[in-house]
N, C-alpha and C. Protein backbone atom coordinates (compact mmCIF):
# COMPACT_ATOMS: atom_id res chain seq x y z
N UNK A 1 -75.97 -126.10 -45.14
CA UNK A 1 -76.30 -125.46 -46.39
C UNK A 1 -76.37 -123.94 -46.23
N UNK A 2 -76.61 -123.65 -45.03
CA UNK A 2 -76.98 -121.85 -45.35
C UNK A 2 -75.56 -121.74 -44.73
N UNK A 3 -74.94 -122.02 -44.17
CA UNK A 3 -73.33 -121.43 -44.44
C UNK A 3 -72.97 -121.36 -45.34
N UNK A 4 -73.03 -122.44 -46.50
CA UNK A 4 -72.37 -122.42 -47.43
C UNK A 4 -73.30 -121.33 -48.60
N UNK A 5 -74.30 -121.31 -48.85
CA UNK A 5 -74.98 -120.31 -49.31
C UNK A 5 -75.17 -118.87 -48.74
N UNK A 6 -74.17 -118.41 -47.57
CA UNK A 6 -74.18 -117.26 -47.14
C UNK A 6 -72.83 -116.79 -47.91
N UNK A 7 -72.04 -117.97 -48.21
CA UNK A 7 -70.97 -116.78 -48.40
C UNK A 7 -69.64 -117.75 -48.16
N UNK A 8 -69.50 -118.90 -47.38
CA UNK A 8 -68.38 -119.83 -46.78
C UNK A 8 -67.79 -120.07 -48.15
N UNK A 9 -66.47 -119.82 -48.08
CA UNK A 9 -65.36 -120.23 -49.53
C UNK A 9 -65.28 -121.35 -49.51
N UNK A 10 -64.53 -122.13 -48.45
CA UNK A 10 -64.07 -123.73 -48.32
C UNK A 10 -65.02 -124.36 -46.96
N UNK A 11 -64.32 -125.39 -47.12
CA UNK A 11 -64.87 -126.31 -46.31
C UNK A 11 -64.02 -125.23 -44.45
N UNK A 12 -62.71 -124.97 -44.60
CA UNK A 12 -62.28 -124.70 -43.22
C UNK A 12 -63.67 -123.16 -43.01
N UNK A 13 -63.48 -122.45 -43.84
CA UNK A 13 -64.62 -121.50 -43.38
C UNK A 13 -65.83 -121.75 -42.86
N UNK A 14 -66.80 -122.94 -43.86
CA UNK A 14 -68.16 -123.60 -42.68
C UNK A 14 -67.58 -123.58 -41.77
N UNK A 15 -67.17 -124.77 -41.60
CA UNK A 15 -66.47 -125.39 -40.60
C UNK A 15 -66.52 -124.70 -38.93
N UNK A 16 -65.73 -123.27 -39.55
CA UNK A 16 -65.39 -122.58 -38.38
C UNK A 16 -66.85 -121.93 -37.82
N UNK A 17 -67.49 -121.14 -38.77
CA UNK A 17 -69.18 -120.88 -38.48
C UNK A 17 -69.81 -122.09 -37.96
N UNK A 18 -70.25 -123.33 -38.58
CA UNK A 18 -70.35 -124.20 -37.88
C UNK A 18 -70.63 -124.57 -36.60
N UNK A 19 -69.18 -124.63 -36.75
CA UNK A 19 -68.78 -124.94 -34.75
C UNK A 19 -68.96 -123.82 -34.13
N UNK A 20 -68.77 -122.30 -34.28
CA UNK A 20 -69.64 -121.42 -33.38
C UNK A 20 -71.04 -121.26 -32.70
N UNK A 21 -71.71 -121.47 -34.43
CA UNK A 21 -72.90 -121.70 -34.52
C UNK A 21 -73.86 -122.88 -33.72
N UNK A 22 -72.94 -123.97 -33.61
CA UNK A 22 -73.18 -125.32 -32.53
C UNK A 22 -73.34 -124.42 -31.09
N UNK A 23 -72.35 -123.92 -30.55
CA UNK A 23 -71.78 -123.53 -29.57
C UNK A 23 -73.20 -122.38 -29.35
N UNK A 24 -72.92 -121.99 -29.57
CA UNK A 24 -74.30 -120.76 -29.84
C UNK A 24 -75.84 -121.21 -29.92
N UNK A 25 -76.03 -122.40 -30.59
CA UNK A 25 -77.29 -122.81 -30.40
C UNK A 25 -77.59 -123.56 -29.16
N UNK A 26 -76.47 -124.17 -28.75
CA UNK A 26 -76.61 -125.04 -27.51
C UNK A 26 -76.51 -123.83 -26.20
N UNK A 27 -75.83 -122.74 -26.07
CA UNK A 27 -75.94 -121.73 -24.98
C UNK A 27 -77.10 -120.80 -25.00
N UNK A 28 -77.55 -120.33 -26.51
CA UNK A 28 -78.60 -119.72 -26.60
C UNK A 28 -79.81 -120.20 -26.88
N UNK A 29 -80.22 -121.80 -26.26
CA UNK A 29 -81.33 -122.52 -26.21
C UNK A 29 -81.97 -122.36 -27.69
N UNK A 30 -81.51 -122.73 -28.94
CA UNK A 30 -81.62 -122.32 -30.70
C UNK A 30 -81.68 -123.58 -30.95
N UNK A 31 -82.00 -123.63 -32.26
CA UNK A 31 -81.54 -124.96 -33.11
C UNK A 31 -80.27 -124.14 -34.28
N UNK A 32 -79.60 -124.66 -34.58
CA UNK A 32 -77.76 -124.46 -35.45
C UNK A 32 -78.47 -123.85 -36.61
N UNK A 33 -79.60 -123.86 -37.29
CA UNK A 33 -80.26 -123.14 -38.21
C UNK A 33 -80.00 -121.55 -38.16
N UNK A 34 -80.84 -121.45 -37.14
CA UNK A 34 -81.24 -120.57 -36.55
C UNK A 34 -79.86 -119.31 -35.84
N UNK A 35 -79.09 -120.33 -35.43
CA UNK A 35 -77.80 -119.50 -35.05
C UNK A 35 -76.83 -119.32 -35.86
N UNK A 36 -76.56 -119.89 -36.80
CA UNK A 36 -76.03 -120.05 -38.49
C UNK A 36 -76.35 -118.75 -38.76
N UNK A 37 -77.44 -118.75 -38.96
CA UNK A 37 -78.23 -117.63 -39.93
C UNK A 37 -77.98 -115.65 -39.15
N UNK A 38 -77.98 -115.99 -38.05
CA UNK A 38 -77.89 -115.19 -37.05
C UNK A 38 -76.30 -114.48 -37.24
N UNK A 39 -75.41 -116.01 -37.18
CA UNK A 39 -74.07 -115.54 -37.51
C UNK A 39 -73.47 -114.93 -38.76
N UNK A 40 -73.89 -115.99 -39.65
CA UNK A 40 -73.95 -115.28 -41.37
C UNK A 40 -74.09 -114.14 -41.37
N UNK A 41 -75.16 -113.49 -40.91
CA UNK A 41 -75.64 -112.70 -41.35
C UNK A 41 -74.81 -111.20 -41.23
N UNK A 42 -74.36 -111.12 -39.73
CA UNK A 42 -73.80 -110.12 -39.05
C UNK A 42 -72.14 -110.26 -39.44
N UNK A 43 -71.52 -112.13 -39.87
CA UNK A 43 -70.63 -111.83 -40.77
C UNK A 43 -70.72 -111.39 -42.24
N UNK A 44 -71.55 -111.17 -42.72
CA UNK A 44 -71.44 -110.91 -43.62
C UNK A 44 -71.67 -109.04 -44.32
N UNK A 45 -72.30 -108.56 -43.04
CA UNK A 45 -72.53 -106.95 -42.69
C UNK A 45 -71.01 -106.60 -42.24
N UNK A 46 -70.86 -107.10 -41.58
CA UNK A 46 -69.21 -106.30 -41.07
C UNK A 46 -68.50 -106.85 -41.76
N UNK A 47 -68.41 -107.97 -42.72
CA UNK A 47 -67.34 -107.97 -43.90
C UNK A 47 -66.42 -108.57 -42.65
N UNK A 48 -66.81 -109.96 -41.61
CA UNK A 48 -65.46 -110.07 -40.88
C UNK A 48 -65.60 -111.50 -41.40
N UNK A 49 -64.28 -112.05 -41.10
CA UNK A 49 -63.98 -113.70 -41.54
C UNK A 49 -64.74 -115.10 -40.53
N UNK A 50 -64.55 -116.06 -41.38
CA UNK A 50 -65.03 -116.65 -40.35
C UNK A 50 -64.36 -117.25 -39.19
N UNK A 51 -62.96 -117.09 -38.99
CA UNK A 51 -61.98 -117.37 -38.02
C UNK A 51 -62.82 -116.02 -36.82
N UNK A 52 -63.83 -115.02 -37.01
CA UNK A 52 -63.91 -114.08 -35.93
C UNK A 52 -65.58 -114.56 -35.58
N UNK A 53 -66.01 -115.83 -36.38
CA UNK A 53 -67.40 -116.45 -35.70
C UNK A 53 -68.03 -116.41 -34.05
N UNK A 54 -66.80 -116.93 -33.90
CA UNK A 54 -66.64 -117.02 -32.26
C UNK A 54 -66.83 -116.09 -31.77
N UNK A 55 -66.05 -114.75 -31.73
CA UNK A 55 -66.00 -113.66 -31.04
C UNK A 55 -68.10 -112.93 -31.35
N UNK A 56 -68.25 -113.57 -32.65
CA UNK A 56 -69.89 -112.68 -32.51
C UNK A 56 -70.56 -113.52 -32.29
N UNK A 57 -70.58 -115.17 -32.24
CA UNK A 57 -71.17 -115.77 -30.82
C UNK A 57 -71.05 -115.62 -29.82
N UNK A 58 -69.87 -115.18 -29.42
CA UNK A 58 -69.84 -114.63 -27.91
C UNK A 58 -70.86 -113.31 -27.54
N UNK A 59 -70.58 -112.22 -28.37
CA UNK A 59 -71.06 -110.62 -28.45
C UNK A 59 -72.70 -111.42 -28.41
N UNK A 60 -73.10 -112.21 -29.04
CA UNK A 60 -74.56 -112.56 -29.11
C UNK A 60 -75.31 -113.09 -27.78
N UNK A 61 -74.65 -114.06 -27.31
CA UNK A 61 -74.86 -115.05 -26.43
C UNK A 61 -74.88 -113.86 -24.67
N UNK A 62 -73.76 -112.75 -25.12
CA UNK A 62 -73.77 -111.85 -24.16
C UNK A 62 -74.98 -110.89 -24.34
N UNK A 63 -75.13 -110.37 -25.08
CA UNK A 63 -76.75 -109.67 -25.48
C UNK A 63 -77.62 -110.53 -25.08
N UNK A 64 -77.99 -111.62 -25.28
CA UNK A 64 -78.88 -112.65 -24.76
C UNK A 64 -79.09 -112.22 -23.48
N UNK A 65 -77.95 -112.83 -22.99
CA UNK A 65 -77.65 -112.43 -21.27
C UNK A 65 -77.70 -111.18 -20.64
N UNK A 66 -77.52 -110.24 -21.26
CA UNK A 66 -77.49 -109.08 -20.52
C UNK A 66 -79.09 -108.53 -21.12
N UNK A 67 -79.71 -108.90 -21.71
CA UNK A 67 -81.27 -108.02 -22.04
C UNK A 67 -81.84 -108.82 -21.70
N UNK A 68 -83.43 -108.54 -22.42
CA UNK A 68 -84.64 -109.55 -22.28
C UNK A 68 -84.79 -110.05 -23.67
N UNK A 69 -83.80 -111.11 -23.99
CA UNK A 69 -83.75 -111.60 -25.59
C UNK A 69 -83.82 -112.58 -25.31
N UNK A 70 -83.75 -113.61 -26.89
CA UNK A 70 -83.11 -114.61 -26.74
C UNK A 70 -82.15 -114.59 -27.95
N UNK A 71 -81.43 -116.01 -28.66
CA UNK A 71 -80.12 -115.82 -29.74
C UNK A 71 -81.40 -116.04 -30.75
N UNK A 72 -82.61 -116.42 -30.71
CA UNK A 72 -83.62 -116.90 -31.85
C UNK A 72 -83.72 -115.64 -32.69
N UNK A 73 -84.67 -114.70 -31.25
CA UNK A 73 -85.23 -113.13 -31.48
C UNK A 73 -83.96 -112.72 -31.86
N UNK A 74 -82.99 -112.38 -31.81
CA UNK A 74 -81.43 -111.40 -32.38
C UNK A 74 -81.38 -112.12 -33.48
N UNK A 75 -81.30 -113.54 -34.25
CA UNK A 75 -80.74 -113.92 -35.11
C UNK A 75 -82.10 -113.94 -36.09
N UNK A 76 -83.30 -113.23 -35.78
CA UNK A 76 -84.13 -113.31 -36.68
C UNK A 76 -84.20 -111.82 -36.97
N UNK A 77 -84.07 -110.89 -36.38
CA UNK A 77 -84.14 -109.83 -36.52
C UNK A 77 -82.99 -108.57 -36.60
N UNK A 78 -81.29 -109.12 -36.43
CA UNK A 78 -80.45 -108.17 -36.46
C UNK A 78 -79.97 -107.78 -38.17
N UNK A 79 -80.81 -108.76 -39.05
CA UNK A 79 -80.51 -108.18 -40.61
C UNK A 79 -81.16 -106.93 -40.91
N UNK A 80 -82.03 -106.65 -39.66
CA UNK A 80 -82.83 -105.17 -40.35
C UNK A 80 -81.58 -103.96 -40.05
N UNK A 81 -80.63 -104.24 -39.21
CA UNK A 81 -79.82 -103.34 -38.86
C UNK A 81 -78.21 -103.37 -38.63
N UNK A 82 -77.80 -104.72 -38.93
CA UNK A 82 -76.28 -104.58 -38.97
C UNK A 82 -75.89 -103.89 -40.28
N UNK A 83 -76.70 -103.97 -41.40
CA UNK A 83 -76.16 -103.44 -42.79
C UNK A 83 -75.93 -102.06 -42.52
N UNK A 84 -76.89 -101.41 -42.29
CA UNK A 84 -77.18 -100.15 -41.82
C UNK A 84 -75.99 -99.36 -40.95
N UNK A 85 -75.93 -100.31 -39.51
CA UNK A 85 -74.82 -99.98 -38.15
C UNK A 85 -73.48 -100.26 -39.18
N UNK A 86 -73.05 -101.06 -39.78
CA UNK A 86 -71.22 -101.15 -40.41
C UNK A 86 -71.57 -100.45 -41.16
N UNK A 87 -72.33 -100.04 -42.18
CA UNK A 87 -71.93 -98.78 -43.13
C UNK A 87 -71.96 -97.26 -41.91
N UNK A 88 -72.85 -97.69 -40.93
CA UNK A 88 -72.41 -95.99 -40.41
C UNK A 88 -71.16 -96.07 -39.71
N UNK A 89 -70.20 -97.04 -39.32
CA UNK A 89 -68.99 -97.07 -38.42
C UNK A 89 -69.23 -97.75 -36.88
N UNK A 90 -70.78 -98.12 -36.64
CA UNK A 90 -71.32 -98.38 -35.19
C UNK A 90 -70.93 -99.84 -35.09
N UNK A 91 -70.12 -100.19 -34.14
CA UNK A 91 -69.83 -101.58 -34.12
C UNK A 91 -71.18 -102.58 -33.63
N UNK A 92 -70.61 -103.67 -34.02
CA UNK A 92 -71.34 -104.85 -33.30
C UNK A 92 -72.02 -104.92 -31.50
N UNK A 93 -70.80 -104.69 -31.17
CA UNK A 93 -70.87 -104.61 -29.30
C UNK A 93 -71.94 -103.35 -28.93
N UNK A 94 -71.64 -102.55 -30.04
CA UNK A 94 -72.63 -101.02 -29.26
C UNK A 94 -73.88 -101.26 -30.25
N UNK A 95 -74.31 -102.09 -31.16
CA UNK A 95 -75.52 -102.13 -31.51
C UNK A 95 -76.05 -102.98 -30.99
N UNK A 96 -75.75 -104.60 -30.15
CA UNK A 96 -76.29 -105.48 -29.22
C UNK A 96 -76.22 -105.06 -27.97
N UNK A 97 -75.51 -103.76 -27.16
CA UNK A 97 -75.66 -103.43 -26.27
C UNK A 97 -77.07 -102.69 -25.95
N UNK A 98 -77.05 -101.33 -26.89
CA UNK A 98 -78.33 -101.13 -26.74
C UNK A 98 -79.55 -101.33 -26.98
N UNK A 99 -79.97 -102.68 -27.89
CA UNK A 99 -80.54 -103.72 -28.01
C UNK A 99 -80.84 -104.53 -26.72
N UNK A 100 -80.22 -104.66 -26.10
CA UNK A 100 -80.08 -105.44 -24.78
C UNK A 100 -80.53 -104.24 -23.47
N UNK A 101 -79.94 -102.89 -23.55
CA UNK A 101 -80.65 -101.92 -23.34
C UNK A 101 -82.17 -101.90 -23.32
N UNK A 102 -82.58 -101.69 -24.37
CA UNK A 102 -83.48 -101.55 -24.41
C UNK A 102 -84.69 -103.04 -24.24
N UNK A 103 -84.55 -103.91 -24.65
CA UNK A 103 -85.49 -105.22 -24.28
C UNK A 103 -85.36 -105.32 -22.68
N UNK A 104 -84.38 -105.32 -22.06
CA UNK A 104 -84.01 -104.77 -20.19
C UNK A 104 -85.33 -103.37 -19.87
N UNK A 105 -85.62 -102.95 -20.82
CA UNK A 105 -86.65 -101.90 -20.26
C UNK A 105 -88.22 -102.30 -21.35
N UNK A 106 -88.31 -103.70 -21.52
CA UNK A 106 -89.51 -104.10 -21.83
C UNK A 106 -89.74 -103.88 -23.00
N UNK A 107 -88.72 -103.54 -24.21
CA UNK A 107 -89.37 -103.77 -25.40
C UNK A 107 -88.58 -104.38 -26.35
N UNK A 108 -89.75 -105.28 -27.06
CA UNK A 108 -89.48 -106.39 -27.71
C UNK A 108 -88.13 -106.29 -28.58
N UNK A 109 -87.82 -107.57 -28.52
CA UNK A 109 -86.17 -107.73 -29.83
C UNK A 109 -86.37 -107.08 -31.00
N UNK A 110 -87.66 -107.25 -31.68
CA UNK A 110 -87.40 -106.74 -32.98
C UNK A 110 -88.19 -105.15 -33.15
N UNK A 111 -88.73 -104.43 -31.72
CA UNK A 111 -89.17 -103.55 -32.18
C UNK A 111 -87.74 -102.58 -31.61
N UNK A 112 -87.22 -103.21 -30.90
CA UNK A 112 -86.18 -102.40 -30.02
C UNK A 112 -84.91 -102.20 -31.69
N UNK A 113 -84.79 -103.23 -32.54
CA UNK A 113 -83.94 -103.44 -33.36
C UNK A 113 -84.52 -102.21 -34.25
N UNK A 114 -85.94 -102.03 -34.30
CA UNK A 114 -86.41 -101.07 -35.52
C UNK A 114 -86.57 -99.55 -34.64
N UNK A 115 -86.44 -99.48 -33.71
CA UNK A 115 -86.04 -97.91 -32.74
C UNK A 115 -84.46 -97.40 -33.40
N UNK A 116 -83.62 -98.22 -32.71
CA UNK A 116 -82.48 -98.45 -33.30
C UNK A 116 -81.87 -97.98 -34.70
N UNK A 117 -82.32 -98.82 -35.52
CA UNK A 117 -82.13 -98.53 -36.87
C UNK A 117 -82.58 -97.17 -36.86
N UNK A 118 -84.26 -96.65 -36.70
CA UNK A 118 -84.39 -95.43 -37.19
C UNK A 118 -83.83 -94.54 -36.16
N UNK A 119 -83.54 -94.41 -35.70
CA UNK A 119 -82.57 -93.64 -34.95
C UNK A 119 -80.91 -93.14 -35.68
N UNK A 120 -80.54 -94.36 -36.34
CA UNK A 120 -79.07 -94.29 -37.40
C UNK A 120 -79.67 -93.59 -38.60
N UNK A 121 -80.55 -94.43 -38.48
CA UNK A 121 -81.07 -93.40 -40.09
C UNK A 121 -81.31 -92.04 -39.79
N UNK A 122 -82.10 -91.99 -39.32
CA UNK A 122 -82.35 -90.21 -39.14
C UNK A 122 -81.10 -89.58 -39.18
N UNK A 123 -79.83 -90.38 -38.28
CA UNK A 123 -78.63 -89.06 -38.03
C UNK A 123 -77.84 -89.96 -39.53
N UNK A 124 -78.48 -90.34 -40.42
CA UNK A 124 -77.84 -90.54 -41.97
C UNK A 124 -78.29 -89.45 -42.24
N UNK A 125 -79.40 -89.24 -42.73
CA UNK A 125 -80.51 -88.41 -42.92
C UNK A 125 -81.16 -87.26 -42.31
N UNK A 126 -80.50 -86.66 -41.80
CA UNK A 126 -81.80 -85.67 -40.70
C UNK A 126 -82.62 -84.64 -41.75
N UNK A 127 -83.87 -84.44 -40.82
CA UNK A 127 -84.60 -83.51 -41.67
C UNK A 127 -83.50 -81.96 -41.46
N UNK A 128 -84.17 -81.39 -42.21
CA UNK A 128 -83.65 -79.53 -42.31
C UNK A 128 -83.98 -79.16 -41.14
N UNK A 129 -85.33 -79.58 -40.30
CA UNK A 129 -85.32 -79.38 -38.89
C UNK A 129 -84.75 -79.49 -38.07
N UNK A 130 -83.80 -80.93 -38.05
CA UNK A 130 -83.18 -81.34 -37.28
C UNK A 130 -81.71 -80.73 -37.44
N UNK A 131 -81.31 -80.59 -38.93
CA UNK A 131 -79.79 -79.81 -39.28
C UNK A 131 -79.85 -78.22 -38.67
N UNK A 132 -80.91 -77.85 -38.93
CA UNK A 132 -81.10 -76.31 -37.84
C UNK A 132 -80.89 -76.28 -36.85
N UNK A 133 -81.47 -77.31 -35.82
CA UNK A 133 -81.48 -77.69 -34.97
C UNK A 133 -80.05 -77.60 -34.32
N UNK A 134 -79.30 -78.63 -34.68
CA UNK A 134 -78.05 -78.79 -34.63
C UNK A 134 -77.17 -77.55 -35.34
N UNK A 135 -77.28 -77.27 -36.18
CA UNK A 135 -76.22 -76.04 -36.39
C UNK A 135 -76.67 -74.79 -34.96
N UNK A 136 -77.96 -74.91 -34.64
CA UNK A 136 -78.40 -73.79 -33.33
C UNK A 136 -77.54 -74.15 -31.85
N UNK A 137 -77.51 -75.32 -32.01
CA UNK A 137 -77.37 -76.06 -30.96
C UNK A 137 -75.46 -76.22 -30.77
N UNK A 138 -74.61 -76.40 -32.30
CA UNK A 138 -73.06 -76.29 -32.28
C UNK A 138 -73.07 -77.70 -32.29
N UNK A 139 -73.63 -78.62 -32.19
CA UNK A 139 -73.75 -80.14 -32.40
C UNK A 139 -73.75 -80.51 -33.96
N UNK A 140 -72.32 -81.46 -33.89
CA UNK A 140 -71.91 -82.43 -35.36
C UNK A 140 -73.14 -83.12 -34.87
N UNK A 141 -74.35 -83.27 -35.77
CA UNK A 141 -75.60 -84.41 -36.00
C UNK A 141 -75.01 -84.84 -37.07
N UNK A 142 -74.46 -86.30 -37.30
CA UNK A 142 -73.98 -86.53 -39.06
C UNK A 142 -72.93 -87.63 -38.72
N UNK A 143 -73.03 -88.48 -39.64
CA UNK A 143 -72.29 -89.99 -39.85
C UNK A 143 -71.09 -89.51 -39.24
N UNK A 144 -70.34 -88.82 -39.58
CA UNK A 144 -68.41 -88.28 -39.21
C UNK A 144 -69.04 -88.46 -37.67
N UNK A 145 -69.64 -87.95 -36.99
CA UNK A 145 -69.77 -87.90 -35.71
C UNK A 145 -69.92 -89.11 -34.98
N UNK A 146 -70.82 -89.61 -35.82
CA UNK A 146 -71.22 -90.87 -35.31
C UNK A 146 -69.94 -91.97 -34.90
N UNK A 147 -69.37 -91.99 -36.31
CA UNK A 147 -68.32 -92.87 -36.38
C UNK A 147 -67.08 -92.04 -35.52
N UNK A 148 -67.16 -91.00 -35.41
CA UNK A 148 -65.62 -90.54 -34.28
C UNK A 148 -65.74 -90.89 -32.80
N UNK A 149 -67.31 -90.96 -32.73
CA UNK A 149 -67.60 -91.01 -31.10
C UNK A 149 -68.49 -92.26 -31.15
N UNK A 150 -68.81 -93.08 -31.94
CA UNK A 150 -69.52 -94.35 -31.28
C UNK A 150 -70.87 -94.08 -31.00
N UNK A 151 -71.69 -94.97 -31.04
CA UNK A 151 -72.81 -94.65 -30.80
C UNK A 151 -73.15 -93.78 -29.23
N UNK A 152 -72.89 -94.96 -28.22
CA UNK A 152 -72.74 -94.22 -27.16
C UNK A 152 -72.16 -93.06 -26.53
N UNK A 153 -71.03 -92.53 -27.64
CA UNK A 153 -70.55 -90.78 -27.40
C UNK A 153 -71.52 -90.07 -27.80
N UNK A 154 -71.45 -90.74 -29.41
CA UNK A 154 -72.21 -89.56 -30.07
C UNK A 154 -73.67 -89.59 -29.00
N UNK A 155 -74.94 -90.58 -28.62
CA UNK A 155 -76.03 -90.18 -27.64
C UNK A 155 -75.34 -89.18 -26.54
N UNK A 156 -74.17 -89.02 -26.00
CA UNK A 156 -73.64 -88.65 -24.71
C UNK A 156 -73.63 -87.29 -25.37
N UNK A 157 -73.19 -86.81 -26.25
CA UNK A 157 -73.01 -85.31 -27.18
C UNK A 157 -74.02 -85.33 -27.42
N UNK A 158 -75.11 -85.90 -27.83
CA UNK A 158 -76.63 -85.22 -28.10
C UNK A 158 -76.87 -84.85 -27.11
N UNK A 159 -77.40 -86.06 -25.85
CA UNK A 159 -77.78 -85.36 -24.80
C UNK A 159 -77.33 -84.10 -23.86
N UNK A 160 -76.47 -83.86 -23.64
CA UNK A 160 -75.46 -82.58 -23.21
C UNK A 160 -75.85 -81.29 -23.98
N UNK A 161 -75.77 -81.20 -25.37
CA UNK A 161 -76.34 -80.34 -26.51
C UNK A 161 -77.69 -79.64 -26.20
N UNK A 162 -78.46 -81.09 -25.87
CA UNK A 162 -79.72 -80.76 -26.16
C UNK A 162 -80.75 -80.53 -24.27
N UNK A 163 -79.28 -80.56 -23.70
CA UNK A 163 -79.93 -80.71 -22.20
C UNK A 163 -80.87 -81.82 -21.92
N UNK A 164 -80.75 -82.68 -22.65
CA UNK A 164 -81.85 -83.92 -22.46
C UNK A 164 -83.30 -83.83 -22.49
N UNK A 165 -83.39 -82.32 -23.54
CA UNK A 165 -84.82 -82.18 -23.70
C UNK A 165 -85.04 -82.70 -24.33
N UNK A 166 -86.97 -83.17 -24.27
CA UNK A 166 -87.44 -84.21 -25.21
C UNK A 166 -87.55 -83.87 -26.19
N UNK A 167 -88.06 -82.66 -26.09
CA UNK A 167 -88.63 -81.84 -27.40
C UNK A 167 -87.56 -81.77 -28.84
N UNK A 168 -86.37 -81.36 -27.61
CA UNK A 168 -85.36 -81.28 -29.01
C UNK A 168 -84.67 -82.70 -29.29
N UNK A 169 -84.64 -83.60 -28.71
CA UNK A 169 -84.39 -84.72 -28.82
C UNK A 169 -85.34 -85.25 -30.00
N UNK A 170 -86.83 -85.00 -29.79
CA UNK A 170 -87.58 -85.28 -31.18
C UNK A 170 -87.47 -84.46 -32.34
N UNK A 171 -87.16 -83.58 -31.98
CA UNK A 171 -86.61 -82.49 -33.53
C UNK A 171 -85.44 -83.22 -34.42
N UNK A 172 -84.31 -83.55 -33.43
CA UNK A 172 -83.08 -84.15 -34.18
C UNK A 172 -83.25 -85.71 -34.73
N UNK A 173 -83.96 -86.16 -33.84
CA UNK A 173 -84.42 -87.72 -34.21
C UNK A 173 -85.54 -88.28 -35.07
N UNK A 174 -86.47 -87.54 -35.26
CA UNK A 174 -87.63 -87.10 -36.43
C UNK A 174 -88.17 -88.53 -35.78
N UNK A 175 -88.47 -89.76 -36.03
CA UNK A 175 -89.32 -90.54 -36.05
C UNK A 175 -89.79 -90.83 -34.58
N UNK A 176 -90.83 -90.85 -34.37
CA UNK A 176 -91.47 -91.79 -33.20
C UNK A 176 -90.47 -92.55 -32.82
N UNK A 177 -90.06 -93.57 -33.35
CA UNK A 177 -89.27 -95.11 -32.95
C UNK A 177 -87.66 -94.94 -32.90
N UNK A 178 -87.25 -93.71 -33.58
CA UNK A 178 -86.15 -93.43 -32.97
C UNK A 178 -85.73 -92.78 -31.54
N UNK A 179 -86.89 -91.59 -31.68
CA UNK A 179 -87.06 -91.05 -30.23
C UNK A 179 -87.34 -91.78 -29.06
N UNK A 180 -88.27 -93.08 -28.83
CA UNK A 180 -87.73 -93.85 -27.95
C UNK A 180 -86.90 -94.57 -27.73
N UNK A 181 -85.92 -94.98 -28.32
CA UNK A 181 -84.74 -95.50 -28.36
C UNK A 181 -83.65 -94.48 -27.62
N UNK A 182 -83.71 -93.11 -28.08
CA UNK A 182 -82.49 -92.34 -27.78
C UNK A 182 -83.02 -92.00 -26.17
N UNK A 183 -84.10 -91.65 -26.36
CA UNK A 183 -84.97 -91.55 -24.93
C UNK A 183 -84.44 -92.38 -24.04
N UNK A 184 -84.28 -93.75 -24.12
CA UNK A 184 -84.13 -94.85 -23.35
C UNK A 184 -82.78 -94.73 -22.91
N UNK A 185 -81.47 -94.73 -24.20
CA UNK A 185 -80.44 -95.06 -24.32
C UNK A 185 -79.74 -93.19 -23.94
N UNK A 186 -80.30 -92.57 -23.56
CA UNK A 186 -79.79 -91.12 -23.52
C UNK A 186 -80.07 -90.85 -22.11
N UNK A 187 -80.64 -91.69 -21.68
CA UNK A 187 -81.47 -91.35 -20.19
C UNK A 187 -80.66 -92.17 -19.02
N UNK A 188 -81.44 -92.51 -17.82
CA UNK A 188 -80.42 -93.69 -17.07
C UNK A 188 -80.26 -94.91 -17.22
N UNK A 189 -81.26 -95.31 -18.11
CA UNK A 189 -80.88 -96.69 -18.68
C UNK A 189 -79.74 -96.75 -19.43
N UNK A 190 -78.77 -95.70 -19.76
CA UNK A 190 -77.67 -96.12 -20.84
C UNK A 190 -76.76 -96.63 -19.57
């Protein structure tokens, strides 16, 4: 039912979520609810089909594996931020990477997911502080950037900019919960 109430046209579309979603609950120790919902969800943010289910059970099941997650914690908590990551251009792979990043350095799935997010937001949004900042600095802070260089460029061009100071790292990033995120993901943990 929640395939088909996410969005599935025909029967071959469940179908194909479905059987990912099987596949996914049985590798990521889930019940098919739970990994359904997980999948829906992130298909339905990136606007991809369900013939590409598979490929973001895989991307999931690998985040699992490579952080301190599980597919439960990601599939309960990646709706606060895939909407967000495909409208800024940040793919799938580089928003479960540093997700996985970051729970690998002890913090939780869904607070690591809300670092994250405000971190995109801010460079949607920066304060006038932070646009000073960056015009002082010769640093594109701003969606075009984001999306030309990826999340992980664009952190690689902040940090360089900003010499990996904290200080100015919190100027451009404005929130608490973004600044540890970029902190984390800007530092040697990236």
């Amino acid at each position: 039912y929640q395939i088909i109430s996410a969005g599935a046209k025909d029967a071959a579309e469940a179908t194909n979520v479905l059987t990912a979603a099987n596949k996914l609950a049985i590798g990521g120790v889930t019940d098919i609810t739970t990994a359904a919902d997980g999948l829906t969800t992130i298909l339905n943010a990136y606007n991809l089909s369900s013939d590409q289910a598979s490929m973001v059970s895989d991307i999931l099941f690998s985040t699992m594996k490579s952080g301190k997650t599980t597919v439960g914690e990601l599939s309960s908590s990646l709706g606060l931020i895939v909407p967000t990551a495909s409208q800024l251009g940040v793919s799938l792979p580089e928003v479960t990477a540093a997700i996985a990043t970051l729970t690998t350095n002890g913090v939780a799935t869904a607070q690591a997911v809300t670092q994250v997010n405000a971190a995109l937001t801010n460079v949607l949004k920066p304060s006038k502080k932070a646009k000073d900042l960056a015009a002082e600095l010769g640093l594109e802070f701003n969606v075009a950037a984001l999306e030309a260089d990826g999340l992980s460029g664009f952190l690689d061009e902040v940090t360089k900019a900003t010499g990996g100071s904290a200080e100015k790292l919190a100027t451009l990033f404005g929130s608490a919960e973004a600044v540890r995120a970029v902190l984390s993901l800007a530092g040697g943990s990236a």
